[in-house]
N, C-alpha and C. Protein backbone atom coordinates (compact mmCIF):
# COMPACT_ATOMS: atom_id res chain seq x y z
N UNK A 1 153.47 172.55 -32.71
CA UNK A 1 154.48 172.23 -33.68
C UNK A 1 155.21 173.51 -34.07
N UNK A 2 156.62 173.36 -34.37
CA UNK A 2 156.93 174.52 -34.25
C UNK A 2 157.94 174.17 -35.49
N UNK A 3 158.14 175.63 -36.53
CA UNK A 3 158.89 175.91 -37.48
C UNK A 3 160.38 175.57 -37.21
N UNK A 4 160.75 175.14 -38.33
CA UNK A 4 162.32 175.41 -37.65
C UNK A 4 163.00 176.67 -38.50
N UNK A 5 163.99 176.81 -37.79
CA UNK A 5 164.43 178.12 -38.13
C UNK A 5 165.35 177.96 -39.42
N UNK A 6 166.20 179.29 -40.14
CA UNK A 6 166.46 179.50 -40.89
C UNK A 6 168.24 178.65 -40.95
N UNK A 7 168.80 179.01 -39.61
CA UNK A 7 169.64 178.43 -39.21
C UNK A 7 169.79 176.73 -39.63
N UNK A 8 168.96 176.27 -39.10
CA UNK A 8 168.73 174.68 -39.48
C UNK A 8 168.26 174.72 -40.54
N UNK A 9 167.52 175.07 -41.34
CA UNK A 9 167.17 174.72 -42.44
C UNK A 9 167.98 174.96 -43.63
N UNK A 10 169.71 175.69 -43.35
CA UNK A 10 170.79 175.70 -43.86
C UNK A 10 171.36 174.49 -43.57
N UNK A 11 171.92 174.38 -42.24
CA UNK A 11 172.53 173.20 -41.59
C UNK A 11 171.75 171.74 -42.38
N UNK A 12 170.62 171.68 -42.76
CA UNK A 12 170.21 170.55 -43.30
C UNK A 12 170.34 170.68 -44.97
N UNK A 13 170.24 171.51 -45.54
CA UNK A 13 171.55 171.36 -46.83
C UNK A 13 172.86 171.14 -47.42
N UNK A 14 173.54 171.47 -46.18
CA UNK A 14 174.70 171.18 -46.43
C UNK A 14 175.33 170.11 -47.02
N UNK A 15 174.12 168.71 -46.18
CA UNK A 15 175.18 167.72 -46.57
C UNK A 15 174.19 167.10 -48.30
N UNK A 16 173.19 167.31 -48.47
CA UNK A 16 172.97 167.46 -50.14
C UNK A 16 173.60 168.43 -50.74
N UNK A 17 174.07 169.42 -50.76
CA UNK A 17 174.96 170.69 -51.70
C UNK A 17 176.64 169.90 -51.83
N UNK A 18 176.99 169.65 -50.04
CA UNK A 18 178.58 168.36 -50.39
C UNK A 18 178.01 167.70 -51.73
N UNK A 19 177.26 166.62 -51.13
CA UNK A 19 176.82 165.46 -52.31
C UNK A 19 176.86 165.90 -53.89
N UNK A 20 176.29 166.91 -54.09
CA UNK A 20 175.36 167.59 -55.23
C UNK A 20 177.07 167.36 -56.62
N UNK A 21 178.08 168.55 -55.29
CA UNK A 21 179.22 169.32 -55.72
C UNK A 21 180.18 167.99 -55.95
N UNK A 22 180.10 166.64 -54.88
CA UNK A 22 181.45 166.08 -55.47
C UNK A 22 180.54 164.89 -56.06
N UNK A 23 179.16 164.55 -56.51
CA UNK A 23 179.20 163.68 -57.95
C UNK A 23 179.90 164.44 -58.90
N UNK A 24 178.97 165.72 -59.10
CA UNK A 24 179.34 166.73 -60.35
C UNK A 24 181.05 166.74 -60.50
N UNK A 25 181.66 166.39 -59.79
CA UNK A 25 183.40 166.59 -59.73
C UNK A 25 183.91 164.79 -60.39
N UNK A 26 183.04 164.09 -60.46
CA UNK A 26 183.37 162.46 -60.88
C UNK A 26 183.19 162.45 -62.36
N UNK A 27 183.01 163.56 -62.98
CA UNK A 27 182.62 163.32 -64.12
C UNK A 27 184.00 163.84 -65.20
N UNK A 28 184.54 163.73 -66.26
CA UNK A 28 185.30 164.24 -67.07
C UNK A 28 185.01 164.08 -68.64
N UNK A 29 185.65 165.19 -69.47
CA UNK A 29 185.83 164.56 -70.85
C UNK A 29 187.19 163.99 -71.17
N UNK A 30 187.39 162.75 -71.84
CA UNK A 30 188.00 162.18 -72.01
C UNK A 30 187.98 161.73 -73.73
N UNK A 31 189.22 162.24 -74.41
CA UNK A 31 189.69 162.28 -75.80
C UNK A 31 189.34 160.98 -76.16
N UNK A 32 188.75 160.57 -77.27
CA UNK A 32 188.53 158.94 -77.81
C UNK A 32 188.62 159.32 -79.46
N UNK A 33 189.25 158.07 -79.36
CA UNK A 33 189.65 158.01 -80.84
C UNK A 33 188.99 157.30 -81.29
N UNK A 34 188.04 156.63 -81.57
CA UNK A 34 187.05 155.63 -82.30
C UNK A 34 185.49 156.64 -82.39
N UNK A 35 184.39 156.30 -82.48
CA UNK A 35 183.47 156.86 -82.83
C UNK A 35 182.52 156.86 -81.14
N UNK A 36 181.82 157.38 -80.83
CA UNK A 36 181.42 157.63 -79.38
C UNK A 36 179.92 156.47 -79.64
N UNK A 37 179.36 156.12 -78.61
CA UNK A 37 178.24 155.15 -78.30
C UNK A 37 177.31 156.34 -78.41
N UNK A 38 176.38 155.57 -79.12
CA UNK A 38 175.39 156.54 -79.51
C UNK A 38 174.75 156.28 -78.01
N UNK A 39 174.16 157.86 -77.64
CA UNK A 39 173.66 158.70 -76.33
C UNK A 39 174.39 158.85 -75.23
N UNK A 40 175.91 158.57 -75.92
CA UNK A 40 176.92 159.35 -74.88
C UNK A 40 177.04 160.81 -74.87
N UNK A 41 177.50 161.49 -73.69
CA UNK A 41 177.94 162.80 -73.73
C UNK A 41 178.85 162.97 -74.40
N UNK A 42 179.17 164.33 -75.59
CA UNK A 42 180.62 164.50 -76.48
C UNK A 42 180.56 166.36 -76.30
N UNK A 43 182.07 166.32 -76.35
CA UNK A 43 182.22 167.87 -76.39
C UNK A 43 183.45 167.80 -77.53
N UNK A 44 182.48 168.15 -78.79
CA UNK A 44 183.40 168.00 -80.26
C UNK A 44 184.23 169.44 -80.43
N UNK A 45 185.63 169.23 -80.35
CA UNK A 45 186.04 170.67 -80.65
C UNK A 45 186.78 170.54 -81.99
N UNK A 46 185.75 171.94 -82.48
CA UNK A 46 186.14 171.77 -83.83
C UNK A 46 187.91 172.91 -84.11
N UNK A 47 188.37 172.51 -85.68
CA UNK A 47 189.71 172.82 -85.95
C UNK A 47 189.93 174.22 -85.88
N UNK A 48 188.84 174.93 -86.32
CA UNK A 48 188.70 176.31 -86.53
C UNK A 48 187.05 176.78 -86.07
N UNK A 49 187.13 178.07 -86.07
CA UNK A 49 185.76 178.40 -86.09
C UNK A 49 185.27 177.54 -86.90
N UNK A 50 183.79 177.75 -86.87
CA UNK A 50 183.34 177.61 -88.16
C UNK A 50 181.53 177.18 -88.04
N UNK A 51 180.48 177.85 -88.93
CA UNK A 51 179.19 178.01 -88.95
C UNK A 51 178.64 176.44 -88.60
N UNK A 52 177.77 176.31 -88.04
CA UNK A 52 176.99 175.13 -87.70
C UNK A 52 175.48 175.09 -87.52
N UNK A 53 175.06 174.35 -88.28
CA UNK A 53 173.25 174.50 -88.47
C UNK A 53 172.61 173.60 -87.26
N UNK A 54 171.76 174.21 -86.56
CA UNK A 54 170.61 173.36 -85.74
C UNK A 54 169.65 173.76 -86.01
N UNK A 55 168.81 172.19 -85.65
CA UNK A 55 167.56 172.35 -85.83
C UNK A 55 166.67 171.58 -85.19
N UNK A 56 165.15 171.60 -85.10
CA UNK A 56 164.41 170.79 -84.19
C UNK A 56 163.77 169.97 -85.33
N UNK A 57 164.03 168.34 -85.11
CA UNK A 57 163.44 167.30 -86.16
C UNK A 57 162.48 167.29 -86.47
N UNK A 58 161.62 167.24 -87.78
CA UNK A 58 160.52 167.85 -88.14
C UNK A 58 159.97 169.19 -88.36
N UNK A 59 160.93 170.01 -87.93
CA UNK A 59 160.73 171.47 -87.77
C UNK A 59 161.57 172.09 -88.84
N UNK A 60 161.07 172.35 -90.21
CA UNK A 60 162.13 173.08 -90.99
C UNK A 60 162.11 174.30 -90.78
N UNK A 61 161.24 175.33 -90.44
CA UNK A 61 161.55 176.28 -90.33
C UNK A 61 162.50 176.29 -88.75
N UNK A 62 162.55 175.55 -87.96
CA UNK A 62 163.47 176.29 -87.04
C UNK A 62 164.99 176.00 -87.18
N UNK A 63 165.45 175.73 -88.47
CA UNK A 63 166.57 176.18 -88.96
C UNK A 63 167.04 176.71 -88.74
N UNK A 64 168.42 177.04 -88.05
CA UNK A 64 169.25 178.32 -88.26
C UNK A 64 170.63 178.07 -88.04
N UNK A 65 171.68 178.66 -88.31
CA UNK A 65 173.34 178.76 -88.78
C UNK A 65 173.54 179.81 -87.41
N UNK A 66 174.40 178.92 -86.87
CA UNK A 66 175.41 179.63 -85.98
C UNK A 66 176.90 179.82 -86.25
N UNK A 67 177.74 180.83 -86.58
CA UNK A 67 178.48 181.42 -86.91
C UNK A 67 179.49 181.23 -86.07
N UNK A 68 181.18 181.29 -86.48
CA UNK A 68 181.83 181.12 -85.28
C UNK A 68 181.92 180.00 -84.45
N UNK A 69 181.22 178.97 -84.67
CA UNK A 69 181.03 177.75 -83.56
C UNK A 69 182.53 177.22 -83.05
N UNK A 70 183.40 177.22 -81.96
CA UNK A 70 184.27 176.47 -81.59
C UNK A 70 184.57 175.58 -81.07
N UNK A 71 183.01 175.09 -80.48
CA UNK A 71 183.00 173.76 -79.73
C UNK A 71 181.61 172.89 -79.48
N UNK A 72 181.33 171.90 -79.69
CA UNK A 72 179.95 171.13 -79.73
C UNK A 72 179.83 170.80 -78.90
N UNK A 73 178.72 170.92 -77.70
CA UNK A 73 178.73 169.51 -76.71
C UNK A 73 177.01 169.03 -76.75
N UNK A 74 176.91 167.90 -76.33
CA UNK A 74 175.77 167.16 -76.66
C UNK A 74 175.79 165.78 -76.72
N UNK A 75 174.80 165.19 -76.85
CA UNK A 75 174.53 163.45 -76.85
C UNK A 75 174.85 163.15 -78.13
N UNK A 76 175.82 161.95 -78.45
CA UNK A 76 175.73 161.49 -79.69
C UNK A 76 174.91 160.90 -80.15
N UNK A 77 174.18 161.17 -81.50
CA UNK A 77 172.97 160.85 -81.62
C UNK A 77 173.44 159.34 -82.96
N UNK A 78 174.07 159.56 -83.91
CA UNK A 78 174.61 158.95 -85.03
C UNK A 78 175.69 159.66 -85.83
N UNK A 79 176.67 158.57 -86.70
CA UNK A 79 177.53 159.14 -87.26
C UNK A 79 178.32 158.66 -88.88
N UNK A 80 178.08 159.08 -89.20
CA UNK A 80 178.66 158.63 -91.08
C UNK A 80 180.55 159.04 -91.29
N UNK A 81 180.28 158.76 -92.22
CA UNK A 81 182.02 158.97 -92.74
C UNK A 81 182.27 160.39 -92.84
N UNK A 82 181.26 160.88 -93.19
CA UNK A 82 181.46 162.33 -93.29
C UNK A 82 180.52 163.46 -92.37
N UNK A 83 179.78 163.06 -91.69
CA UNK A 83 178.60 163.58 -90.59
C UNK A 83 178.73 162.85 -89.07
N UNK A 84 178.79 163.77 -88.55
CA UNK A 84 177.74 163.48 -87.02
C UNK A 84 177.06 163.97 -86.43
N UNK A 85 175.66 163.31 -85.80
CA UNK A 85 174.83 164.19 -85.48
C UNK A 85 175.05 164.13 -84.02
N UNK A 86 174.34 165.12 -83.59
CA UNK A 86 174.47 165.21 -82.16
C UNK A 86 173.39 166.24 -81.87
N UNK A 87 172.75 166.01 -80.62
CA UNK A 87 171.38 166.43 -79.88
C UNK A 87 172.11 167.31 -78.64
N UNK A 88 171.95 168.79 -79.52
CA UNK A 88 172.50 169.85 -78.81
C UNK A 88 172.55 169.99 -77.26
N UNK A 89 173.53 170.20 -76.50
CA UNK A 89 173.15 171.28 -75.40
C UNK A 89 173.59 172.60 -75.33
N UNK A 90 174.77 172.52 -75.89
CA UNK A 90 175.31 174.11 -75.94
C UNK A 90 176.18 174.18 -77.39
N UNK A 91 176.05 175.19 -78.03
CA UNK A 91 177.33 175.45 -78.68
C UNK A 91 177.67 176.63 -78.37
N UNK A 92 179.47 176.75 -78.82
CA UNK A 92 180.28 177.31 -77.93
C UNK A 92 181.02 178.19 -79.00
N UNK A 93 181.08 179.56 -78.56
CA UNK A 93 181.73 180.47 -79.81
C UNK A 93 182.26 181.18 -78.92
N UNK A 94 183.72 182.01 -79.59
CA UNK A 94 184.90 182.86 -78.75
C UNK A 94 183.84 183.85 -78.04
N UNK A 95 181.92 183.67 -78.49
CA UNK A 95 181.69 185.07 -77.17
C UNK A 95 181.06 184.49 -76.01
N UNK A 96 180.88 183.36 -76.15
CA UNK A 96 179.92 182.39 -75.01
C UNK A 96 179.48 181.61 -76.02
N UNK A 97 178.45 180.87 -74.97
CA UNK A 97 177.38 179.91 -75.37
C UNK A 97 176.11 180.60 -76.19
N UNK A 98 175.72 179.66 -77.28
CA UNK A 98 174.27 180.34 -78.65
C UNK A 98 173.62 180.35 -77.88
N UNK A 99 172.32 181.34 -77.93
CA UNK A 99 171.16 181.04 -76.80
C UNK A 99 170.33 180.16 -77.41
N UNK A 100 169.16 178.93 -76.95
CA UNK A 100 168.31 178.98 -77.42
C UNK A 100 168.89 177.48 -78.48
N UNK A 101 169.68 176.82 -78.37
CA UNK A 101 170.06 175.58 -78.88
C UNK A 101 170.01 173.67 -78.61
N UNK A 102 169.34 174.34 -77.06
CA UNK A 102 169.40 173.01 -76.23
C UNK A 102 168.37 172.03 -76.94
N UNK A 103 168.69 171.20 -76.75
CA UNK A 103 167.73 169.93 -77.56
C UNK A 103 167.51 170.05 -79.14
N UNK A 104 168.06 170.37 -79.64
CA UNK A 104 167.97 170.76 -81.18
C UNK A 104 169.04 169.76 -81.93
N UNK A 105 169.00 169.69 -82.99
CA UNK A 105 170.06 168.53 -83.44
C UNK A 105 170.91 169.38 -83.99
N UNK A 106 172.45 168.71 -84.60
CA UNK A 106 173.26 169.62 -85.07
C UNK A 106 173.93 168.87 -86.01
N UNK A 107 174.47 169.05 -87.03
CA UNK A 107 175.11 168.10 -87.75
C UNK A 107 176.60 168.30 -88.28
N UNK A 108 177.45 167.86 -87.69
CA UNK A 108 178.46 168.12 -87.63
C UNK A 108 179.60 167.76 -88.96
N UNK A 109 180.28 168.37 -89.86
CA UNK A 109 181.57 167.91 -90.62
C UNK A 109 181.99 167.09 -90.15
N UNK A 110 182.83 166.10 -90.40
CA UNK A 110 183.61 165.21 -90.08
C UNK A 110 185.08 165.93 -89.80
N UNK A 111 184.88 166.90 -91.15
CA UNK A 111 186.14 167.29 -91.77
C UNK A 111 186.38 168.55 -91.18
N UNK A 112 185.68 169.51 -90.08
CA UNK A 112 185.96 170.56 -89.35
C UNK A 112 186.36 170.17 -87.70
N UNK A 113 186.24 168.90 -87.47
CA UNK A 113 186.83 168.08 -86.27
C UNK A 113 188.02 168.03 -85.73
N UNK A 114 188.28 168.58 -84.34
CA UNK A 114 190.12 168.38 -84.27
C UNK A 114 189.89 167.40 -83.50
N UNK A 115 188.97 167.09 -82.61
CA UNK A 115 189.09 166.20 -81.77
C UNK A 115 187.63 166.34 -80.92
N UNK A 116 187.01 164.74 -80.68
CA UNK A 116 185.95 163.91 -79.80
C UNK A 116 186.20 163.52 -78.42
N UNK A 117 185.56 164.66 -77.26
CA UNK A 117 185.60 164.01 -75.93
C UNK A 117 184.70 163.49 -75.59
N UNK A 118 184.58 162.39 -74.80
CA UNK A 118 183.82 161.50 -73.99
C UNK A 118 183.38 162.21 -72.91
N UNK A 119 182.18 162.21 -72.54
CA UNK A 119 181.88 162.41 -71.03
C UNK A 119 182.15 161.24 -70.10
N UNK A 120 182.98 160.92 -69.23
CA UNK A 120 183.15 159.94 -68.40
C UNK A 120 182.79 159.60 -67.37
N UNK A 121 182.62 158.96 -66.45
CA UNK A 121 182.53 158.56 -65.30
C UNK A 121 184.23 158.29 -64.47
N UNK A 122 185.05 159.26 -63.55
CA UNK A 122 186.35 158.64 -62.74
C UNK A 122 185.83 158.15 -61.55
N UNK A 123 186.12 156.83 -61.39
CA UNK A 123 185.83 156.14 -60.30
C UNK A 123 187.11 156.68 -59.24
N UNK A 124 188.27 156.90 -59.38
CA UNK A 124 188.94 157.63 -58.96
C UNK A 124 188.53 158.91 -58.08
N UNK A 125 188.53 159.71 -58.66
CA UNK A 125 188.26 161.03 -58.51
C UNK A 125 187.08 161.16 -57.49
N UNK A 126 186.29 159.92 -57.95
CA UNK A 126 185.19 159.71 -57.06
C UNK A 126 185.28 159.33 -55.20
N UNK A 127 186.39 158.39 -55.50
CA UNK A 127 186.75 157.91 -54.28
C UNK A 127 187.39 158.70 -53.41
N UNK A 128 188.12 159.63 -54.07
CA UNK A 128 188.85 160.64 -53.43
C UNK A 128 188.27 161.65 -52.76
N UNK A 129 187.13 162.44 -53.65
CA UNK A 129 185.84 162.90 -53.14
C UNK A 129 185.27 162.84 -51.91
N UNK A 130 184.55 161.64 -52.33
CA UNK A 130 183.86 160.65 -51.07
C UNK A 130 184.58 160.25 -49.75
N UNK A 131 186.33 160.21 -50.27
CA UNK A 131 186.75 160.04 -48.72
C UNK A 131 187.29 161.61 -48.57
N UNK A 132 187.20 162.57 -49.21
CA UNK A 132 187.58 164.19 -48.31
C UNK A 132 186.05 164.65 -47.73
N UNK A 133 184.67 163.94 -48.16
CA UNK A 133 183.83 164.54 -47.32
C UNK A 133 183.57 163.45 -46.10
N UNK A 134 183.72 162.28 -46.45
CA UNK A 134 183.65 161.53 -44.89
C UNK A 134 184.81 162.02 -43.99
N UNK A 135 185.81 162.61 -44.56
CA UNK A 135 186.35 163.56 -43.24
C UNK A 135 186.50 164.50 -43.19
N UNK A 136 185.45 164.99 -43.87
CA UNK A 136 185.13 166.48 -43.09
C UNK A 136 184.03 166.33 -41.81
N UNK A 137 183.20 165.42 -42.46
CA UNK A 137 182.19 164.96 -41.62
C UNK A 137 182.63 164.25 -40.59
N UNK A 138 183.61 163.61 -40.32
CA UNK A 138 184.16 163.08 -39.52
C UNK A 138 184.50 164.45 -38.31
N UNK A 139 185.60 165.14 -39.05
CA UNK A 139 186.16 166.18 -38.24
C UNK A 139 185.35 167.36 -37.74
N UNK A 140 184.22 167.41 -38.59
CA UNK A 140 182.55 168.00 -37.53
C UNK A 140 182.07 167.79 -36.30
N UNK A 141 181.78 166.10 -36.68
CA UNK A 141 181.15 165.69 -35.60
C UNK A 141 182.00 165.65 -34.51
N UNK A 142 183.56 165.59 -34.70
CA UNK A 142 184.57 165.66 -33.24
C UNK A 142 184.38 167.21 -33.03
N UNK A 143 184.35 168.27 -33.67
CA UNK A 143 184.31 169.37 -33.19
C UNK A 143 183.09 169.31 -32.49
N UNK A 144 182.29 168.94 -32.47
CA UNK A 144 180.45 168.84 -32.00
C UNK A 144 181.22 168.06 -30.77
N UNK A 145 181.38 167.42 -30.58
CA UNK A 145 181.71 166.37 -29.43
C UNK A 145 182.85 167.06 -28.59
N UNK A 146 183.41 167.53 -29.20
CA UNK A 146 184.52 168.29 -28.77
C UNK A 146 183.97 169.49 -27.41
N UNK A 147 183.55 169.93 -27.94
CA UNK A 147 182.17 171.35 -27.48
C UNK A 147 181.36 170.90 -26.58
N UNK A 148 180.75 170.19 -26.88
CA UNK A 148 179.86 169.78 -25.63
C UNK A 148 180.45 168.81 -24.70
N UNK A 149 181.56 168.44 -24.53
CA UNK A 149 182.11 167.79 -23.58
C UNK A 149 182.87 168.78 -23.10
N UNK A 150 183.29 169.82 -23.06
CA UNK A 150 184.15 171.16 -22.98
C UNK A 150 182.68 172.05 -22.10
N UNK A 151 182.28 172.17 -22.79
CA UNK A 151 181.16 172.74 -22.20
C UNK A 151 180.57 172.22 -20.82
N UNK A 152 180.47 171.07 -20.89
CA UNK A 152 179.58 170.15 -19.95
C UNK A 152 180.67 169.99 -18.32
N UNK A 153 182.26 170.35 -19.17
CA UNK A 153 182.91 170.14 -17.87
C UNK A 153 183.34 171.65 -16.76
């Protein structure tokens, strides 16, 4: 039995890394004006800077105020007239991303809100995708065919 080489064992990624790269490309945020389904994706950008507390539920001491915050993204968790919570993944300040925030809850102003994106699904975008790698793959396998019939003659 014999190893395969380094060569092929690239060549057999390729076509999971395509895959990987154009789901990840089907996805968008999309502006909604009503209140988001709780355990949707949201990327809340707020009006101005401005400080934002996370924390892990049950955990009072891991409290802490992040400064500067310019943008929320995370699962919507629930939302009031004047609050929303949301189950961190990143928050976003003019120097990067807070370290150390993922899965933590956050509770958001109502009233520091410019605007609620949706994480979406484009069925579009998708299709478009899906048909630029069936012809790439297409136009492979003629180069492969191409070659060894060239070769062979």
């Amino acid at each position: 039995m014999t190893s395969r080489g380094g060569g092929e064992r690239i060549r057999s990624l390729v076509p999971l890394l395509l895959f990987a790269s154009a789901s990840a490309a089907c996805y968008a945020y999309r502006t909604t004006a009503v209140a988001p389904i709780t355990g949707t994706r949201v990327r809340i950008v707020l009006s101005s800077a401005a400080p934002i507390t996370a924390m892990t539920p049950g955990r009072e001491e891991s409290r802490r105020t992040v400064a500067g915050v310019l943008e929320v993204r995370g699962r919507f968790e629930a939302g009031a007239a004047d609050t929303l919570v949301v189950r961190l993944g990143e928050l976003r300040t003019a120097a990067g991303a807070a370290p150390d925030v993922a899965e933590q809850v956050a509770l958001v102003p109502t009233s520091l809100i410019a605007r609620i994106d949706e994480r979406r699904f484009q069925a579009g975008t998708t299709l478009l995708a899906g048909t630029g790698l069936a012809m790439i793959a297409l136009c492979a396998f003629l180069v492969v065919i191409v070659a060894t019939l060239t070769k062979a003659a």
